[in-house]
Protein backbone atom coordinates (compact mmCIF):
# COMPACT_ATOMS: atom_id res chain seq x y z
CA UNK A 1 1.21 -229.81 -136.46
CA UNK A 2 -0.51 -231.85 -133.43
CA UNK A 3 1.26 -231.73 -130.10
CA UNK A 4 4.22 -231.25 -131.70
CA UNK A 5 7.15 -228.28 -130.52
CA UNK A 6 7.60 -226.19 -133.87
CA UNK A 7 10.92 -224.73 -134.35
CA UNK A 8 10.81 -222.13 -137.09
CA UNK A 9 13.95 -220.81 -138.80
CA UNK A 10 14.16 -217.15 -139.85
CA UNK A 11 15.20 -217.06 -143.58
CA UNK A 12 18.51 -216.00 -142.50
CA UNK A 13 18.99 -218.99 -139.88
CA UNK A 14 17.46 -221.64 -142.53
CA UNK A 15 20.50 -220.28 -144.94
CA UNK A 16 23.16 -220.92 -142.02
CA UNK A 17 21.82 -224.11 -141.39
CA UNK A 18 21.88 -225.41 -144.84
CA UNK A 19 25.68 -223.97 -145.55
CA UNK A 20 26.47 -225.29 -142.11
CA UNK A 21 27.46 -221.67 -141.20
CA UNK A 22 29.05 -221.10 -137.85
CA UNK A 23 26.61 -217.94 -137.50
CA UNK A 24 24.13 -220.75 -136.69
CA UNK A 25 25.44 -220.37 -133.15
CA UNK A 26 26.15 -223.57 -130.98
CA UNK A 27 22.52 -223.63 -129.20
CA UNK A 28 20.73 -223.46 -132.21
CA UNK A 29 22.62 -226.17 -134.00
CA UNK A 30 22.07 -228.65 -131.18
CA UNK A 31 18.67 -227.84 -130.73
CA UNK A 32 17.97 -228.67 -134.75
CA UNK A 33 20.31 -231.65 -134.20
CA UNK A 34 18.25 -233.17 -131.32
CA UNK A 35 14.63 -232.69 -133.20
CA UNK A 36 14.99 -235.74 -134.65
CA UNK A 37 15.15 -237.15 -131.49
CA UNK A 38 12.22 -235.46 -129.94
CA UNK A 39 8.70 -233.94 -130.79
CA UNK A 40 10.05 -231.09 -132.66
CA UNK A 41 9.14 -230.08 -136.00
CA UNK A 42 11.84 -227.99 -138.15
CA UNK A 43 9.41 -225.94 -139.92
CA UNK A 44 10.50 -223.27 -142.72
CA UNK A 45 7.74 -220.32 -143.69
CA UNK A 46 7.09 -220.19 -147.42
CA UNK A 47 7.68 -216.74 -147.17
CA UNK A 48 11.37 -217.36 -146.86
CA UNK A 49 11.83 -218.98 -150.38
CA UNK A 50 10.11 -216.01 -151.88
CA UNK A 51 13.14 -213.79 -149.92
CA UNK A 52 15.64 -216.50 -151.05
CA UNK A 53 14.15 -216.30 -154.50
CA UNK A 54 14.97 -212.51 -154.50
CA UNK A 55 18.29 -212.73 -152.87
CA UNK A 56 19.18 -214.52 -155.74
CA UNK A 57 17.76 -213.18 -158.63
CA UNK A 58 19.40 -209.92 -157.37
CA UNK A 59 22.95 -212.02 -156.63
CA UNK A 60 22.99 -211.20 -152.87
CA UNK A 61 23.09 -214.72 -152.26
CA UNK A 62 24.96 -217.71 -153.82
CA UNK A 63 24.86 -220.25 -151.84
CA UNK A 64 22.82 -222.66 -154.26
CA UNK A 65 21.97 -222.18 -158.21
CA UNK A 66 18.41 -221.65 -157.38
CA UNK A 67 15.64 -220.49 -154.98
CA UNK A 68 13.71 -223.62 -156.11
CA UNK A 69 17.30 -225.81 -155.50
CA UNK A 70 17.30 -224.22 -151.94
CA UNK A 71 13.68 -225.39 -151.33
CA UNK A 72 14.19 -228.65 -152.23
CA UNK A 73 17.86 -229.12 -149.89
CA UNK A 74 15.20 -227.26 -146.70
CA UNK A 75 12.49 -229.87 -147.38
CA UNK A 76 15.08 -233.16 -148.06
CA UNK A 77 16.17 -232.54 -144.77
CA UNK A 78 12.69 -233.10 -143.18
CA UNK A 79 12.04 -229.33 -142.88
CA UNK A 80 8.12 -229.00 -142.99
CA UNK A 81 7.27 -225.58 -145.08
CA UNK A 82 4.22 -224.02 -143.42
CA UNK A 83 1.76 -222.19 -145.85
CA UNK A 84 1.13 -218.26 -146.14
CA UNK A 85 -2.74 -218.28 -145.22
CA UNK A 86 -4.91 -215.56 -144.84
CA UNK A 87 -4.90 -215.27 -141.39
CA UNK A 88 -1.67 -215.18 -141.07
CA UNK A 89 -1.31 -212.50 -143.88
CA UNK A 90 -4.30 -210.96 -141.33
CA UNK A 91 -2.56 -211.14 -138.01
CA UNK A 92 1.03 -210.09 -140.23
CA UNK A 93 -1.20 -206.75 -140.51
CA UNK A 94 -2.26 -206.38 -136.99
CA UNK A 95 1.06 -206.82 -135.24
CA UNK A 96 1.21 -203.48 -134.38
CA UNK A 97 4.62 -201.49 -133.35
CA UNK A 98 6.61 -204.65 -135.60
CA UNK A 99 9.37 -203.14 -138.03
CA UNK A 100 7.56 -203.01 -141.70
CA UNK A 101 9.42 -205.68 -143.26
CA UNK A 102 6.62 -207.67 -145.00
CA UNK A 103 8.39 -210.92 -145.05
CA UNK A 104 9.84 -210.56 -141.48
CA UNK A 105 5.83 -209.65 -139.79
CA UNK A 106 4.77 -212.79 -142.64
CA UNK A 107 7.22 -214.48 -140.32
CA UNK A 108 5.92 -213.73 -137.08
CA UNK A 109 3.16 -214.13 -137.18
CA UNK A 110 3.31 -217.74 -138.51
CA UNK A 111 5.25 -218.05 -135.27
CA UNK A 112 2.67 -217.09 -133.57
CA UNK A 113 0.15 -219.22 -135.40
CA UNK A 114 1.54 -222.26 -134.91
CA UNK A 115 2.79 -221.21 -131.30
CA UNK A 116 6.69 -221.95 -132.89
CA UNK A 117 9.60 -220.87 -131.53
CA UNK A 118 11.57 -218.77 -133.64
CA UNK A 119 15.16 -219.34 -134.43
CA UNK A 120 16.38 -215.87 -135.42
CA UNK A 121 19.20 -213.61 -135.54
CA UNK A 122 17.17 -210.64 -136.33
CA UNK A 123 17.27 -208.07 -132.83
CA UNK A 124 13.67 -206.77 -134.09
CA UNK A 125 12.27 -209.81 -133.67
CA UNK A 126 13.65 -210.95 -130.77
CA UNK A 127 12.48 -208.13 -128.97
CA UNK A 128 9.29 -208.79 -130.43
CA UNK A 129 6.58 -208.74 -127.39
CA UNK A 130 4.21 -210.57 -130.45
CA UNK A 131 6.38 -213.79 -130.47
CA UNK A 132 6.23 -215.93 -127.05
CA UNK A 133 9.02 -218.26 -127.76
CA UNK A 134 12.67 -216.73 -129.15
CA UNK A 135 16.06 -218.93 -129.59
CA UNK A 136 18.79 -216.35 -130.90
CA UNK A 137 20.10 -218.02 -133.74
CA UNK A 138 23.38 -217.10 -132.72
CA UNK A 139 23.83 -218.68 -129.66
């Protein structure tokens, strides 16, 4: 991403932010707002499309007709969807004392990657002493 500030939305946060939820707390929806206006990159994990793609298919989650709708809203808005690679499914493996949630460690540790901060709601990963730079997505 260059010298660029990634923000990375939680699956969870990048669903607020496209239904314009007020769980996306105040903070977090200036601090999207202003990335235009800065160095930031929005950035999305493709992890979270395969957990929107299962929300979905098991009707937990209607908030478009599709995973693959949902994907394309995230990247029209000049969201940048950063790849599962292989050492981040690595370092997802090594992050010891991290809940189990597959997608959630898949998650951190493309945080940590691409040295991102992470817009989540998620306590777990907030916590996290794996993920240098936090924004609660509901402030």
């Amino acid at each position: 991403m260059g010298s660029a500030q990634v923000i990375l939305l939680d699956t969870h946060a990048a669903v607020w932010s496209v239904s314009d939820s007020k769980s996306l707390g105040r903070q977090s929806r200036r601090i999207l707002r202003q990335t235009g206006k800065t160095d930031q990159v929005v950035a999305i994990s493709a992890v979270s499309f395969w957990e929107i793609g299962l929300l979905v298919a098991k009707r937990r989650l209607r908030l478009l007709d599709s995973a693959l709708e949902f994907r394309k809203v995230v990247l029209a808005r000049g969201t940048v969807e950063l790849p599962l690679t292989g050492e981040i499914a690595i370092l997802a493996c090594e992050l010891e004392d991290l809940h189990g949630d597959p997608a959630d460690r898949f998650i951190a540790a493309t945080a940590i990657m691409y040295d991102a901060t992470l817009v989540t709601a998620d306590e777990r990963l907030l916590k996290s002493r794996y993920i240098p730079h936090k924004q609660n997505a509901e402030t």
